[in-house]
Protein backbone atom coordinates (compact mmCIF):
# COMPACT_ATOMS: atom_id res chain seq x y z
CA UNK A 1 -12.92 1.07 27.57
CA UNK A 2 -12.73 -1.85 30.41
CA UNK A 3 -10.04 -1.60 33.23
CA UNK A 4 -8.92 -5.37 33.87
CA UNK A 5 -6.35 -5.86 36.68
CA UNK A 6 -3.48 -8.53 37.24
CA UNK A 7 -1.51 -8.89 39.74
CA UNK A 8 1.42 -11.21 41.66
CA UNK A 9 3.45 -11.51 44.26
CA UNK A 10 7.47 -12.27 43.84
CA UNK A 11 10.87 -12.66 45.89
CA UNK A 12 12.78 -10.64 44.56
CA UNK A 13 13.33 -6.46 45.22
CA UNK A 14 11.67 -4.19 43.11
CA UNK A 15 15.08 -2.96 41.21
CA UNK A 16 15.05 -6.71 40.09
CA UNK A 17 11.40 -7.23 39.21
CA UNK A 18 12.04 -4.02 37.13
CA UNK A 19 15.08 -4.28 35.01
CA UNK A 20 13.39 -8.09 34.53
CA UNK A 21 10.26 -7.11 33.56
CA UNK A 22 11.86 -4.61 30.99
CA UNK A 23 15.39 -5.66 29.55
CA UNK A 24 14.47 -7.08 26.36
CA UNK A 25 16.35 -10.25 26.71
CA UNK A 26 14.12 -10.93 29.82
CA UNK A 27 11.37 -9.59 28.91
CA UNK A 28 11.35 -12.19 25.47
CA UNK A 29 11.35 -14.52 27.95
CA UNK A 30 7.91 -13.53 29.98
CA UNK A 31 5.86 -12.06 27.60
CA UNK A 32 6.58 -15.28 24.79
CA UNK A 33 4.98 -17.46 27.77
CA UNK A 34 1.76 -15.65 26.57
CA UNK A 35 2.54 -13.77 22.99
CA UNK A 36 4.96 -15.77 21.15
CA UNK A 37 7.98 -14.78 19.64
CA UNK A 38 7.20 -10.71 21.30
CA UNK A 39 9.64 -8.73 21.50
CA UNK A 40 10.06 -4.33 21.18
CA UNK A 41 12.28 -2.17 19.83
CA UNK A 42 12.38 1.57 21.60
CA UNK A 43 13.39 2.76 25.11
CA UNK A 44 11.20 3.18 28.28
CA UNK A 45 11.83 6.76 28.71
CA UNK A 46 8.99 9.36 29.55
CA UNK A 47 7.77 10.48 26.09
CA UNK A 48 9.74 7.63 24.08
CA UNK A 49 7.63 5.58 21.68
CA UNK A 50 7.87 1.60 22.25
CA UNK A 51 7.04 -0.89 19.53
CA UNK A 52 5.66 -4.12 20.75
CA UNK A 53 6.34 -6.40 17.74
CA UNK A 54 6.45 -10.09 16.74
CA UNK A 55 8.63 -10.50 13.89
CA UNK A 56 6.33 -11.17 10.96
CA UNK A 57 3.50 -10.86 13.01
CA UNK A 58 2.93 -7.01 13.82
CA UNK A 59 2.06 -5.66 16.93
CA UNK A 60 1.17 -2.44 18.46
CA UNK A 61 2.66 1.31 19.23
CA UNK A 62 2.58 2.47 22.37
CA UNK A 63 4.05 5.77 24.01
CA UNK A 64 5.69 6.01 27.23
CA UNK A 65 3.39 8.25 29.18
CA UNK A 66 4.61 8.38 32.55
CA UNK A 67 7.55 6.64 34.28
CA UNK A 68 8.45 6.71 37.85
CA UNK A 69 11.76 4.69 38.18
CA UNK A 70 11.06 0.85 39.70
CA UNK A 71 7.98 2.56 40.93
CA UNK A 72 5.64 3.09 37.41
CA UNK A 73 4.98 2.91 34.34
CA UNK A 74 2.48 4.33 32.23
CA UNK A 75 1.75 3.07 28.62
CA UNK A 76 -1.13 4.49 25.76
CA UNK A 77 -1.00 2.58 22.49
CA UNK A 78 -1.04 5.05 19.47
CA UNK A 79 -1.21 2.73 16.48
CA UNK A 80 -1.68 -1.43 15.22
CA UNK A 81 1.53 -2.20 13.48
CA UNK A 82 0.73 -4.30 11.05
CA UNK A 83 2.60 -7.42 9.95
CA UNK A 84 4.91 -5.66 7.10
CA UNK A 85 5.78 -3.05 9.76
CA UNK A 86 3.89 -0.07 8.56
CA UNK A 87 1.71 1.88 11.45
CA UNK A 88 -1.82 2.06 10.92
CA UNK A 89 -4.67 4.29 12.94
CA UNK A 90 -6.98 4.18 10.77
CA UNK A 91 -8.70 0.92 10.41
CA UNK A 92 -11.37 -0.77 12.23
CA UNK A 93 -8.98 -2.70 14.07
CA UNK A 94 -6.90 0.01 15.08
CA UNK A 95 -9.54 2.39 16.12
CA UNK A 96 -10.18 -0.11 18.62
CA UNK A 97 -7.13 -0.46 20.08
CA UNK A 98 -5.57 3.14 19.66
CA UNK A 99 -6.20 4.47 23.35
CA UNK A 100 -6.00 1.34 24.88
CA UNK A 101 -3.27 1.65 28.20
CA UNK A 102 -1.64 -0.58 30.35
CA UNK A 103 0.30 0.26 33.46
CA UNK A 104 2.85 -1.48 35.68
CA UNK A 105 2.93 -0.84 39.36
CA UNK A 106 5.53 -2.10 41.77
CA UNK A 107 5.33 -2.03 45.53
CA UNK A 108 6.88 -3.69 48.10
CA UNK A 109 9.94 -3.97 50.19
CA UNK A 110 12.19 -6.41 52.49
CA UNK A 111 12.59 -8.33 49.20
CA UNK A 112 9.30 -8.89 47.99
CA UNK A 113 7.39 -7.35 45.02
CA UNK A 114 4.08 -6.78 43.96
CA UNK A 115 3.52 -5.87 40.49
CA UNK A 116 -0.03 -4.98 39.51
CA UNK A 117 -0.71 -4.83 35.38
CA UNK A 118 -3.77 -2.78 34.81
CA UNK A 119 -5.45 -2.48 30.98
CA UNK A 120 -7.75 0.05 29.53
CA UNK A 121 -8.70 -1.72 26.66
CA UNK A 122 -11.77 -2.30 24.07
CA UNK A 123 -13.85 -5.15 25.75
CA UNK A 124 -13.20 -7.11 22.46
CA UNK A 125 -9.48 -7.41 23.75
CA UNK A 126 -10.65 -8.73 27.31
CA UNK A 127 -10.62 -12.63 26.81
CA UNK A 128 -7.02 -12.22 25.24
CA UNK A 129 -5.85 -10.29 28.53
CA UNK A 130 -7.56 -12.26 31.03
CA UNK A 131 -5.82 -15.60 29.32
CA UNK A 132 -2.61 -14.27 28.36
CA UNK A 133 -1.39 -12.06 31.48
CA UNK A 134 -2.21 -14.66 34.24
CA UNK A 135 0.24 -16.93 32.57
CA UNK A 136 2.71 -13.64 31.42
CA UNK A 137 2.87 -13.10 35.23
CA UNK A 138 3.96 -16.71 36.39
CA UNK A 139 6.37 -16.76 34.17
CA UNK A 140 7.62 -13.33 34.66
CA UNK A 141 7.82 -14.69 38.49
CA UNK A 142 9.58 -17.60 37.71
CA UNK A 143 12.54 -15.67 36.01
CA UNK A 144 12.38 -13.45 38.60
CA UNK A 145 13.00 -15.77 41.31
CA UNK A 146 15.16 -18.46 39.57
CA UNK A 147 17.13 -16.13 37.29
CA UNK A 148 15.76 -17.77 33.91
């Protein structure tokens, strides 16, 4: 596995950043900048199961590992889901991407965030993540900021 880090700066509190980065309506709004159309179904709760899913498309399985409110969050990805929504850890694909994990970390204070995104993924995912989560992160700072 490779650890690649993102990070990025934003005006706004960390109770904010949080429920913006994670309330589904919001959260469509950031991660389509970079993934179209993704969305999840799930809760983050310590020990819930998340399903990161493009309608049509598939997506992945992750399980909420460790959450410290507006603080962390603490991701492993159990299983591809594959476009017809069935979960599959068995193929080639998914063998190299079951164990992949990607945190969130939030610090900050006197109304200003930093959130730091770091991946343990297969270094065949690494060109996807260093395109895709520069441009999730603007985006996510632009709602953040501006409200939408």
């Amino acid at each position: 596995m490779k650890t690649l880090e993102f990070s990025i700066d934003i005006t706004s509190d960390k109770k904010n950043v949080w429920d913006t980065m994670l309330q589904l309506d919001t959260y469509q709004q950031w991660a389509g900048e970079a993934w179209p159309n993704s969305s999840y179904e799930g809760e983050w709760k310590e020990g819930e199961e998340i399903r990161f899913i493009a309608p049509g498309q598939g997506g992945t399985l992750a399980r909420i590992e460790e959450l410290r409110l507006h603080e962390y969050l603490r991701a492993e990805h159990i299983a591809v889901i594959n476009a017809d929504g069935s979960e599959d850890r068995e193929s080639d694909t998914a063998k190299g991407w079951v164990g992949s994990e990607e945190s969130y970390t939030f610090t900050g204070a006197n109304g200003k965030t930093r959130v730091k995104v770091e991946i343990k993924t297969n270094p065949a995912w690494e060109k996807m993540f260093n395109d895709d989560w520069p441009r999730a992160l603007k985006k996510l700072k632009e709602v953040c900021e501006k409200g939408g």
